[in-house]
Each structure stands twice: as structure tokens, then as C-alpha cells.
ModelCIF file with pLDDT and N, C-alpha, C, O atoms, coordinates in Angstrom:
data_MODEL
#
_entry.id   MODEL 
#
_entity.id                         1 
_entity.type                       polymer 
_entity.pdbx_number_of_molecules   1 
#
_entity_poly.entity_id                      1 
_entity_poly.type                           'polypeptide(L)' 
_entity_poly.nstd_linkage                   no 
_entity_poly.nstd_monomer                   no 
_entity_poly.pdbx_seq_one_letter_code       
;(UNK)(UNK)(UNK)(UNK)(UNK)(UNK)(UNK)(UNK)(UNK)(UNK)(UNK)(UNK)(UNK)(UNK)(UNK)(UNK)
(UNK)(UNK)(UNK)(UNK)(UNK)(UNK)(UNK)(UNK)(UNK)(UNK)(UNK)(UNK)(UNK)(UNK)(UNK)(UNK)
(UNK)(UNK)(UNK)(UNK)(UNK)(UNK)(UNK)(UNK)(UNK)(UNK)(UNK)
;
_entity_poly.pdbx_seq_one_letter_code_can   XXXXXXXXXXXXXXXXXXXXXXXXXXXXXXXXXXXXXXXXXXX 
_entity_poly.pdbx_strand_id                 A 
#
loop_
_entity_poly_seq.entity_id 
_entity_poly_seq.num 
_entity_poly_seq.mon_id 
_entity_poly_seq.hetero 
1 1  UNK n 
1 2  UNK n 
1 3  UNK n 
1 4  UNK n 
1 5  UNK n 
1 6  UNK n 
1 7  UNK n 
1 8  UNK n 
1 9  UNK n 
1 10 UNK n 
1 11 UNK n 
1 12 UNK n 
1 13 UNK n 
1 14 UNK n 
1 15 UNK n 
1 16 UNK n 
1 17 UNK n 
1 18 UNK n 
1 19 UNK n 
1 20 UNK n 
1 21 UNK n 
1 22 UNK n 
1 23 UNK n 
1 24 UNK n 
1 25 UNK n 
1 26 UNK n 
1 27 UNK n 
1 28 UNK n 
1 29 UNK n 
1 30 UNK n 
1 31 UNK n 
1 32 UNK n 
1 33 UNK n 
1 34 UNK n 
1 35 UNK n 
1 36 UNK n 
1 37 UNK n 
1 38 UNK n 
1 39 UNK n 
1 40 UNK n 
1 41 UNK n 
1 42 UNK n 
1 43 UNK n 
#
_struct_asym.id          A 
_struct_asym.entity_id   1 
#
loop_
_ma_qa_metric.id 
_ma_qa_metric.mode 
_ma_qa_metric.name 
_ma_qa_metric.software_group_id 
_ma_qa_metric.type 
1 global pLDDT . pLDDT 
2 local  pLDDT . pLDDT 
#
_ma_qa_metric_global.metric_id      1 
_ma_qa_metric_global.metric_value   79.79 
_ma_qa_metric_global.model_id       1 
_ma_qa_metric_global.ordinal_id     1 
#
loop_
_ma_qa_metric_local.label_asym_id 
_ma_qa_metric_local.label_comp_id 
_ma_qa_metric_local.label_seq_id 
_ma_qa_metric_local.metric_id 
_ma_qa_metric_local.metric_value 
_ma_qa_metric_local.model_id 
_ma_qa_metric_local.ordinal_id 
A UNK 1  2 64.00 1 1  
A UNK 2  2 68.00 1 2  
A UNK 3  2 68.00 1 3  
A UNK 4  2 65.00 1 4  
A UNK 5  2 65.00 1 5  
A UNK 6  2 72.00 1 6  
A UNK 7  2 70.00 1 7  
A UNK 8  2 67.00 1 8  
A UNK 9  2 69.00 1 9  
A UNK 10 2 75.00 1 10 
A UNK 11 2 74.00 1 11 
A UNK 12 2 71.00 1 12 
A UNK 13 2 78.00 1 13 
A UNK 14 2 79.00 1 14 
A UNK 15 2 76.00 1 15 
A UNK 16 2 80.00 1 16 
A UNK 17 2 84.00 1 17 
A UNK 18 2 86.00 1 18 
A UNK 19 2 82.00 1 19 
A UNK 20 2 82.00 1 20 
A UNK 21 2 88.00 1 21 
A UNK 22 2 85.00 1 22 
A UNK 23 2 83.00 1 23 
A UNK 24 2 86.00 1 24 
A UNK 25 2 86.00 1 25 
A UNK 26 2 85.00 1 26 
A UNK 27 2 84.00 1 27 
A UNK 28 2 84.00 1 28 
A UNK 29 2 83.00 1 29 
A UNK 30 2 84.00 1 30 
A UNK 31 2 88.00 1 31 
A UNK 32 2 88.00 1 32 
A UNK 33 2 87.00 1 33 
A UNK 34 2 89.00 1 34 
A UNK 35 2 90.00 1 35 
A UNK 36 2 89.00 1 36 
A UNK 37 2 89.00 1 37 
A UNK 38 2 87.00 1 38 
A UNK 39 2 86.00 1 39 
A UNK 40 2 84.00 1 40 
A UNK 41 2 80.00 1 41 
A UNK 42 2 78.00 1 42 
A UNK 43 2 73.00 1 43 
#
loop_
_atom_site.group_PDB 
_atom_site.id 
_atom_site.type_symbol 
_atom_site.label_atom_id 
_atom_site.label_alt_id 
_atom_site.label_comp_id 
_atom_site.label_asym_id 
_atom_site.label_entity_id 
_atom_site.label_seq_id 
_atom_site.pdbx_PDB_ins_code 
_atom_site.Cartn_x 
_atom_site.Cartn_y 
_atom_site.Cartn_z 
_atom_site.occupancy 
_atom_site.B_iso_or_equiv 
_atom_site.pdbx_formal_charge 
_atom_site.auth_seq_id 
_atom_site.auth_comp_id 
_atom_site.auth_asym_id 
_atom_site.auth_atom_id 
_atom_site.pdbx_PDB_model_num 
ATOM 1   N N  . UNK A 1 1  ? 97.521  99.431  88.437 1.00 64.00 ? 1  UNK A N  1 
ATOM 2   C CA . UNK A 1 1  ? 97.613  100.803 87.913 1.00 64.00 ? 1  UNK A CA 1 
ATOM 3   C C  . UNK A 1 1  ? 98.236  101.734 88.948 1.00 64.00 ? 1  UNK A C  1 
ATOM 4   O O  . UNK A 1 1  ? 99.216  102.409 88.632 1.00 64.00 ? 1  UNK A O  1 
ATOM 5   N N  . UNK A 1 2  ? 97.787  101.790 89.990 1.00 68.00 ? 2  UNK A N  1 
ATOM 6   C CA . UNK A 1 2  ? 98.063  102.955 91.181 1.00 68.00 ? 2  UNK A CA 1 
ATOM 7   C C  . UNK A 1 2  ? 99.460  102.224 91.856 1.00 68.00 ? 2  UNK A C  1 
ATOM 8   O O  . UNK A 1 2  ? 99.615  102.708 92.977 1.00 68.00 ? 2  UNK A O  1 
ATOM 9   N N  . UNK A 1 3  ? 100.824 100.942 91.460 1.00 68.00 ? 3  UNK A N  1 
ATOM 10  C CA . UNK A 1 3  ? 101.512 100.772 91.972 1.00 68.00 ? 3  UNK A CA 1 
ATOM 11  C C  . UNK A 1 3  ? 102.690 101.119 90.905 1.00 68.00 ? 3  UNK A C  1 
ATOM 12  O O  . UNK A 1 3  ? 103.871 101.007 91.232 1.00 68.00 ? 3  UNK A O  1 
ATOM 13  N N  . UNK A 1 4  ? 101.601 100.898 88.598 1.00 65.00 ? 4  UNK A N  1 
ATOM 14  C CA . UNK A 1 4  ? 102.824 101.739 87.735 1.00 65.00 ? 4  UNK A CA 1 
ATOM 15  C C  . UNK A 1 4  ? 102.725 103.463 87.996 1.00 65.00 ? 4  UNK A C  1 
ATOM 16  O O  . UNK A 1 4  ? 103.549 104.319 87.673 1.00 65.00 ? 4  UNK A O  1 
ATOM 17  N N  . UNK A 1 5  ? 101.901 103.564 88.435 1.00 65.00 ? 5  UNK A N  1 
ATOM 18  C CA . UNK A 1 5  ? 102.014 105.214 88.848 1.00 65.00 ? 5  UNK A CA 1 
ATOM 19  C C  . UNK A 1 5  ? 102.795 105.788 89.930 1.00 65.00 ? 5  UNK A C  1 
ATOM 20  O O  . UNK A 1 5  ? 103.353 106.885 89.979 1.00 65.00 ? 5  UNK A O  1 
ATOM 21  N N  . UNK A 1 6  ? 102.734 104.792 90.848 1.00 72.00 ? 6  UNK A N  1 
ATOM 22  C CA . UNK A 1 6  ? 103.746 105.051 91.918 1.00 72.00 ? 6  UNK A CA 1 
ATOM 23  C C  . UNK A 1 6  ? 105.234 104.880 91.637 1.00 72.00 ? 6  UNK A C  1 
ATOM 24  O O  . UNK A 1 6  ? 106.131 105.518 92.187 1.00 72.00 ? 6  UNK A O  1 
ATOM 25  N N  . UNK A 1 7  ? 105.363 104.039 90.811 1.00 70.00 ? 7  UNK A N  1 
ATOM 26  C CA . UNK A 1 7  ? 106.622 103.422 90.176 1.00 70.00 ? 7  UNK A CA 1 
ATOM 27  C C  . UNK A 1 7  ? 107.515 105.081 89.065 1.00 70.00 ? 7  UNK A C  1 
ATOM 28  O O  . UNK A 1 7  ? 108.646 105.566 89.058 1.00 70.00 ? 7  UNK A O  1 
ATOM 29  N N  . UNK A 1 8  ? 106.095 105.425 88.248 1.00 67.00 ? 8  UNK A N  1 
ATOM 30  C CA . UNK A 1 8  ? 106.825 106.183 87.133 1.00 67.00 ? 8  UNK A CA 1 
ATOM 31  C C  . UNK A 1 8  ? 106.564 107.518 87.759 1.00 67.00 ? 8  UNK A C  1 
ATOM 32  O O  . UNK A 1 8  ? 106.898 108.482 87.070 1.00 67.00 ? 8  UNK A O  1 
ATOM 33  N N  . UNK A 1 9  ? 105.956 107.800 89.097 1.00 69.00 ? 9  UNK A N  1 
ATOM 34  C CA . UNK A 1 9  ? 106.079 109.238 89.881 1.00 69.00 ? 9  UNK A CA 1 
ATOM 35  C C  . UNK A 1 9  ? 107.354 109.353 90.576 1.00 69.00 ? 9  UNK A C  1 
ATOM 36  O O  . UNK A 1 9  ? 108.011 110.389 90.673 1.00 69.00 ? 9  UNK A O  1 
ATOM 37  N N  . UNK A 1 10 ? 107.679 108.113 91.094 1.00 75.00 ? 10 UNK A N  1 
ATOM 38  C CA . UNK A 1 10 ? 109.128 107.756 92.213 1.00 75.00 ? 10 UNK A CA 1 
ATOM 39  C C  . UNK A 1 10 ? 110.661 107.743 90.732 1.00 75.00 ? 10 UNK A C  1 
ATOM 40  O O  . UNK A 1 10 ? 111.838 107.963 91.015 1.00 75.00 ? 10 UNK A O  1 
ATOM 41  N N  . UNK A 1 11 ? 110.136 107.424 89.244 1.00 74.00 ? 11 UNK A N  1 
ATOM 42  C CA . UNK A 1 11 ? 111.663 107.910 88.571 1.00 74.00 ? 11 UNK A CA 1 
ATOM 43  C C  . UNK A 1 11 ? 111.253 109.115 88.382 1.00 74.00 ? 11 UNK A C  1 
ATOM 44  O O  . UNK A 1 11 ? 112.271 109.706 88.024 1.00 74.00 ? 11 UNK A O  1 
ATOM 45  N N  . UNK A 1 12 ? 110.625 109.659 88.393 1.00 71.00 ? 12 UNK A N  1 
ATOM 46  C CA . UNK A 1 12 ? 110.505 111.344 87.967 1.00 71.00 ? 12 UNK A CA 1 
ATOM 47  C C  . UNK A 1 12 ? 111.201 112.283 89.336 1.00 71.00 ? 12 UNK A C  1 
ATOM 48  O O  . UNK A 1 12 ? 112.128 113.092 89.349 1.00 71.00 ? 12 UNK A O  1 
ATOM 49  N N  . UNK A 1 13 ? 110.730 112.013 89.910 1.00 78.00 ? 13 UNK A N  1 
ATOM 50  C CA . UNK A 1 13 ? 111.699 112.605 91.726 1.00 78.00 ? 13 UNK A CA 1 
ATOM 51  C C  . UNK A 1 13 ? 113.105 112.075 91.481 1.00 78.00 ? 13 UNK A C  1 
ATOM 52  O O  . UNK A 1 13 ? 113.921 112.873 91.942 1.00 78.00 ? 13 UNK A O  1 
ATOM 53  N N  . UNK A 1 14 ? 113.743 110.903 90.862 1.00 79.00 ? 14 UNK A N  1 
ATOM 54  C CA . UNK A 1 14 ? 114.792 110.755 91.127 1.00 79.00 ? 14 UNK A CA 1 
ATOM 55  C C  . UNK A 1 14 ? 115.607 111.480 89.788 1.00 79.00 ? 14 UNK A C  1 
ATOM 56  O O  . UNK A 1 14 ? 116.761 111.907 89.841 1.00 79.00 ? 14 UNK A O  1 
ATOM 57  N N  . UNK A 1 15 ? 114.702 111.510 88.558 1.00 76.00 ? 15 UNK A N  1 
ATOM 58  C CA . UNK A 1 15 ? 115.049 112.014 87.412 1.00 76.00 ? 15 UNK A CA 1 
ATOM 59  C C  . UNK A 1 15 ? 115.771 113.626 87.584 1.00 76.00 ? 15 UNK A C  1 
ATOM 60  O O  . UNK A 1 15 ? 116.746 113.987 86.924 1.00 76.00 ? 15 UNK A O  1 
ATOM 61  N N  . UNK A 1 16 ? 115.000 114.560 88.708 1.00 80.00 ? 16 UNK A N  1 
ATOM 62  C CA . UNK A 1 16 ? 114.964 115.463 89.468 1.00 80.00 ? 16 UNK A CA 1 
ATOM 63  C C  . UNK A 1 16 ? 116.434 115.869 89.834 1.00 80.00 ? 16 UNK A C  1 
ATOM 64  O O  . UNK A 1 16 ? 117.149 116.826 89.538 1.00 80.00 ? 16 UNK A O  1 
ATOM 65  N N  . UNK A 1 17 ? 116.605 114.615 90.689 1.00 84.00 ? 17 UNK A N  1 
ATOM 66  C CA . UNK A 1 17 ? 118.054 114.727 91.526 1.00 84.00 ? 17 UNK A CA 1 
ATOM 67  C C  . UNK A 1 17 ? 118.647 114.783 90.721 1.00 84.00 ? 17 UNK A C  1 
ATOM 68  O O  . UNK A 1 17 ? 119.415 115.744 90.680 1.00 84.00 ? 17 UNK A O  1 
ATOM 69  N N  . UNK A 1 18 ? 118.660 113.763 89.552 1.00 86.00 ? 18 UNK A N  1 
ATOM 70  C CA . UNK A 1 18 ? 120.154 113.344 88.470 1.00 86.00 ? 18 UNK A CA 1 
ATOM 71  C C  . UNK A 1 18 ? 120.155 115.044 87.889 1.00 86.00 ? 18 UNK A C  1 
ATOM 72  O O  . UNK A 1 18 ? 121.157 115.725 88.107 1.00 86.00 ? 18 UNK A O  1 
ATOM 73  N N  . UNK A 1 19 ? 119.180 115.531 87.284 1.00 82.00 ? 19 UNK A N  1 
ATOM 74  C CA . UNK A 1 19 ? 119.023 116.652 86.897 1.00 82.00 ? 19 UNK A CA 1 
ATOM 75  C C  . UNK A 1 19 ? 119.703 117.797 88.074 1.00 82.00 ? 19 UNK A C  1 
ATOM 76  O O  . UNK A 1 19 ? 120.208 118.766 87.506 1.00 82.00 ? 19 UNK A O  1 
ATOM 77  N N  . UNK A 1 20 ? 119.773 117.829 89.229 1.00 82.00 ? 20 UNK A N  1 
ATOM 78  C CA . UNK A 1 20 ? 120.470 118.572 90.086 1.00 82.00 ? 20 UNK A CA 1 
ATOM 79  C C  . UNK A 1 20 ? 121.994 118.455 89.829 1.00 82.00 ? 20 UNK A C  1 
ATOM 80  O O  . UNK A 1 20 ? 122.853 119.307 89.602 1.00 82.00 ? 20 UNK A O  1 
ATOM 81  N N  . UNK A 1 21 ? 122.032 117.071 89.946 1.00 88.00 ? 21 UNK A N  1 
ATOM 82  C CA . UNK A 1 21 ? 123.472 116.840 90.358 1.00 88.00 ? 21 UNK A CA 1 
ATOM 83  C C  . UNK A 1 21 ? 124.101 117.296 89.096 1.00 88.00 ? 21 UNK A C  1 
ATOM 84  O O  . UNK A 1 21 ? 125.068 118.031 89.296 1.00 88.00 ? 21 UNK A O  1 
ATOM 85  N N  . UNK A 1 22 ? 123.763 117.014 87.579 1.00 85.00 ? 22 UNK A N  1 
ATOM 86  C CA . UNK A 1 22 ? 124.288 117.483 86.736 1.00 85.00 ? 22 UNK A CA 1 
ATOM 87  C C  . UNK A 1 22 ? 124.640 119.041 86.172 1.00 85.00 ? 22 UNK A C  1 
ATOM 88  O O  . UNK A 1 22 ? 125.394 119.436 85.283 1.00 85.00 ? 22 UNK A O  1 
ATOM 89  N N  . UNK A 1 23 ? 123.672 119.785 87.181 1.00 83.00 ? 23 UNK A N  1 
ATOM 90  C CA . UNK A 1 23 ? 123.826 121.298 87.492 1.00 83.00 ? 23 UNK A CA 1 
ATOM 91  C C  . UNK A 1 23 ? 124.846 121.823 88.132 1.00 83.00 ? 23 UNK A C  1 
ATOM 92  O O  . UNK A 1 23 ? 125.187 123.005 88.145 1.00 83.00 ? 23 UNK A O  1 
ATOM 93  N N  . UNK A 1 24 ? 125.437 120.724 88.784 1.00 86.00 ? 24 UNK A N  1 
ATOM 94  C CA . UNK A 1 24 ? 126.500 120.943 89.718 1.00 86.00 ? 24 UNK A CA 1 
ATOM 95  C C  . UNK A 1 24 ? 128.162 121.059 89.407 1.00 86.00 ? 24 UNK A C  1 
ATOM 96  O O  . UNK A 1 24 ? 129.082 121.479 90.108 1.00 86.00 ? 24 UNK A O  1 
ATOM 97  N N  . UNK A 1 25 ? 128.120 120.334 87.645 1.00 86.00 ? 25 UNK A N  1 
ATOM 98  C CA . UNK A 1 25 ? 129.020 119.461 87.469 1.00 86.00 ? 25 UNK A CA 1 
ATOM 99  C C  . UNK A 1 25 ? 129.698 120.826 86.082 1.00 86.00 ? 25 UNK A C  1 
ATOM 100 O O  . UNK A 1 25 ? 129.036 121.611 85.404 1.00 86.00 ? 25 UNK A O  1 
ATOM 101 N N  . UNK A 1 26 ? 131.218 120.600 86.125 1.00 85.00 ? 26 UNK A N  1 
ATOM 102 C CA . UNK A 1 26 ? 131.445 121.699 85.117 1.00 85.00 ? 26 UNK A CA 1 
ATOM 103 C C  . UNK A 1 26 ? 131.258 121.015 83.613 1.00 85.00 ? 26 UNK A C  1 
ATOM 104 O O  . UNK A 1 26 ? 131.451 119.821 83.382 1.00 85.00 ? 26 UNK A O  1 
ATOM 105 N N  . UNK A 1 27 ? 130.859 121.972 82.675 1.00 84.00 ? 27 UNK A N  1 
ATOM 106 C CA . UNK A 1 27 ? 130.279 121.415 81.837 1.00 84.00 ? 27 UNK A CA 1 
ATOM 107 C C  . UNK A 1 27 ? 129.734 122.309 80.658 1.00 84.00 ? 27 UNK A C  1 
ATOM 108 O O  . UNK A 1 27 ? 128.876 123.093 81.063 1.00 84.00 ? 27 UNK A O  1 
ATOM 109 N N  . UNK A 1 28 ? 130.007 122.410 79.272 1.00 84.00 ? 28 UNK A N  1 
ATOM 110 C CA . UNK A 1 28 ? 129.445 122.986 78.549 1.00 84.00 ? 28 UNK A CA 1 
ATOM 111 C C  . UNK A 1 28 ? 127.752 123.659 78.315 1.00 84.00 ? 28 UNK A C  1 
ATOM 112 O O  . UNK A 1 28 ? 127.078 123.499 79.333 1.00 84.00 ? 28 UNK A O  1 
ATOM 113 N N  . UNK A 1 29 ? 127.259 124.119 77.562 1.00 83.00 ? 29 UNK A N  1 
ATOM 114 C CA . UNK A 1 29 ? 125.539 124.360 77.570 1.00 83.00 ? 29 UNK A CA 1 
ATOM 115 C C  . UNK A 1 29 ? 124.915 123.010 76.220 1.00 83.00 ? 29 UNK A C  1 
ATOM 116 O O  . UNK A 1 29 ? 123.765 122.641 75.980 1.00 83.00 ? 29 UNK A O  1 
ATOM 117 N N  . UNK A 1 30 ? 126.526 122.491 75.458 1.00 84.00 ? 30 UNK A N  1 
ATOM 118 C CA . UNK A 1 30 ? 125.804 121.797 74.513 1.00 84.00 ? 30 UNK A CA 1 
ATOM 119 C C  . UNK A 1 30 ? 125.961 120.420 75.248 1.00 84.00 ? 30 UNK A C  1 
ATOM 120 O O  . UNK A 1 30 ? 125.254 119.493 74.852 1.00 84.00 ? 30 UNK A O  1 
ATOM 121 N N  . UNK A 1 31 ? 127.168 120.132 76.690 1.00 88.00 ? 31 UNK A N  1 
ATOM 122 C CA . UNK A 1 31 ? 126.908 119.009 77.253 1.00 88.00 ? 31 UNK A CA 1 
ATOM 123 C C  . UNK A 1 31 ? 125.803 118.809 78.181 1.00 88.00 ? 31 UNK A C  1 
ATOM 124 O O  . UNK A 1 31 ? 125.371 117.660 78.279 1.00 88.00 ? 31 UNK A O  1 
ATOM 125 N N  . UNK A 1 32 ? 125.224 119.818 78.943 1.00 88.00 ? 32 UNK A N  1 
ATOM 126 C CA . UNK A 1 32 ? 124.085 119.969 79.334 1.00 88.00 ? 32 UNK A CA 1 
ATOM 127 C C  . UNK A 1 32 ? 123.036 119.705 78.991 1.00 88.00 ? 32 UNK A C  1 
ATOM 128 O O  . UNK A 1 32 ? 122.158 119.130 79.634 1.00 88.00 ? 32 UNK A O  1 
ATOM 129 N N  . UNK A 1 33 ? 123.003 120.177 77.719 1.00 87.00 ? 33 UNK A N  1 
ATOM 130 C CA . UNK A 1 33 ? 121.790 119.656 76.890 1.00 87.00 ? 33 UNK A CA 1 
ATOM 131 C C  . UNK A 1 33 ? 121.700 117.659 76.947 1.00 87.00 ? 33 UNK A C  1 
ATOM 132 O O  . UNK A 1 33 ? 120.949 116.785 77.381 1.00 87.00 ? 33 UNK A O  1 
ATOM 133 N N  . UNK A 1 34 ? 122.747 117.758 76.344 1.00 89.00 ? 34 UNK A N  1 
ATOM 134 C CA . UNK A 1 34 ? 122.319 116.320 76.161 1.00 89.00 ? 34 UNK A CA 1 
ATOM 135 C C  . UNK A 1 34 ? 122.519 115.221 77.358 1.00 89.00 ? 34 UNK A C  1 
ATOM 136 O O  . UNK A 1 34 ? 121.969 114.120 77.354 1.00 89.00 ? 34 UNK A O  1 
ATOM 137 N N  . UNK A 1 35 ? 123.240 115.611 78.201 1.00 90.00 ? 35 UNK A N  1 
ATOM 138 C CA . UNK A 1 35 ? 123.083 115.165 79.657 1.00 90.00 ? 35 UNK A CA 1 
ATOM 139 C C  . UNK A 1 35 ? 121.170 115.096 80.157 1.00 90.00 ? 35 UNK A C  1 
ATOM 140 O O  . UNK A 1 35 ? 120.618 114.098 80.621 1.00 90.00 ? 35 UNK A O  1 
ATOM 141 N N  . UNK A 1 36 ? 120.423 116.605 79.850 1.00 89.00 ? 36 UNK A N  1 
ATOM 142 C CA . UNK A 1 36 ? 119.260 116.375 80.028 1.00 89.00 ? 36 UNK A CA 1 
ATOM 143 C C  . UNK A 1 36 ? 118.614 115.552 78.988 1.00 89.00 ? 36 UNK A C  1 
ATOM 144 O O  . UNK A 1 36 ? 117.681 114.880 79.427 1.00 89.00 ? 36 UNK A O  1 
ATOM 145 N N  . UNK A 1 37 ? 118.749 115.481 78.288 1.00 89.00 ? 37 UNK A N  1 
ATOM 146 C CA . UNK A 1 37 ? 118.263 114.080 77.615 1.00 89.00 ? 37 UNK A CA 1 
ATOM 147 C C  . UNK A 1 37 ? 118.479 113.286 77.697 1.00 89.00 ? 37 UNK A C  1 
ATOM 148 O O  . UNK A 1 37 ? 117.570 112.506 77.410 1.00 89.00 ? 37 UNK A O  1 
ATOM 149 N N  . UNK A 1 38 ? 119.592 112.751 78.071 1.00 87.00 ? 38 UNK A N  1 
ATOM 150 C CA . UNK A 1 38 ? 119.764 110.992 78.277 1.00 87.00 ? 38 UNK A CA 1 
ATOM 151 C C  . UNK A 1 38 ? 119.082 110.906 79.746 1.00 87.00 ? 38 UNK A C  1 
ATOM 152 O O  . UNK A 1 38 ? 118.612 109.862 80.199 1.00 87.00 ? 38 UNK A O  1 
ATOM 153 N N  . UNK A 1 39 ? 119.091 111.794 80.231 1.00 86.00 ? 39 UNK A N  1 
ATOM 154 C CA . UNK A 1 39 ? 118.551 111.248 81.833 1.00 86.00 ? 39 UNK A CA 1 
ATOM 155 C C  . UNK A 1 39 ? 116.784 112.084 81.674 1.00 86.00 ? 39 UNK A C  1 
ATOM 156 O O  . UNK A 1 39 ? 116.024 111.824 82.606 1.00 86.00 ? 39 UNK A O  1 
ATOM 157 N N  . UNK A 1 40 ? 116.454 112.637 81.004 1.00 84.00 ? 40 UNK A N  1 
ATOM 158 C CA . UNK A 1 40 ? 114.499 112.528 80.579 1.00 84.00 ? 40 UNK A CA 1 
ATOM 159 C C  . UNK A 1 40 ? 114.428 111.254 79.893 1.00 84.00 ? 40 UNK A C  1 
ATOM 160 O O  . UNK A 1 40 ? 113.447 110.569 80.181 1.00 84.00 ? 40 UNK A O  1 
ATOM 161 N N  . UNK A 1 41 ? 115.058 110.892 79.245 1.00 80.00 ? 41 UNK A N  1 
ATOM 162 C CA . UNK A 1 41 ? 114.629 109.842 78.583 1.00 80.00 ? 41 UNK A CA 1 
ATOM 163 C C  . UNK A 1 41 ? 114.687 108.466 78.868 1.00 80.00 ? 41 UNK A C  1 
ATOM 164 O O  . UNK A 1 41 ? 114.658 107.482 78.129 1.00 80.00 ? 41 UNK A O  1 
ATOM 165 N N  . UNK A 1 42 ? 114.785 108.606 80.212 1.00 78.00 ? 42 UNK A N  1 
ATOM 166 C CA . UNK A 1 42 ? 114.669 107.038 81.219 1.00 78.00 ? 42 UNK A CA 1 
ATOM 167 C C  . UNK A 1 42 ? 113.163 107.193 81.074 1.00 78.00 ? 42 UNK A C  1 
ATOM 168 O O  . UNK A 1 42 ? 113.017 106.166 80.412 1.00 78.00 ? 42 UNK A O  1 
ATOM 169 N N  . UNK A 1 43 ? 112.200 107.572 81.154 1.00 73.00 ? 43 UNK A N  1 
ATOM 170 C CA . UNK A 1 43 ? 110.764 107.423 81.055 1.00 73.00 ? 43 UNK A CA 1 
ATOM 171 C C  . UNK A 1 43 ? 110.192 107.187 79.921 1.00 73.00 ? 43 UNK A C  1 
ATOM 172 O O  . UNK A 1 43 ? 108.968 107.064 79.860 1.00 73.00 ? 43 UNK A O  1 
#
């Protein structure tokens, strides 16, 4: 239990970054959107 928790706390920090980096990137508000969904929905 305390090594899938470590596992699904460590994609959420990286979920984080992808979520940064895609802040970074030029890009519509309706590609944004779904950029944040394909990358929340790794969990």
C-alpha cells in the first residue's frame, strides 16, 4: 500500500511539471483544455 501511494503521489508531481511545461507552450484556451486532460488523465 505505502509503495502504490508513493508510486501515484510521485505521477501527480510529475503530472505538475507536464502541466507547467504546457503553460509555456503557444497554444489556444480550447488546446489547453484538452492538453490538461490528456495529461490528468494518466491517473
Amino acid at each position: 500500500t505505502l509503495e502504490a501511494q508513493q508510486q501515484r503521489f510521485q505521477e501527480i508531481r510529475l503530472l505538475t511539471m507536464k502541466l507547467f511545461e504546457t503553460s509555456l507552450q503557444v497554444m489556444t484556451i480550447h488546446q489547453q483544455l484538452n492538453a490538461i486532460l490528456n495529461i490528468i488523465n494518466a491517473i
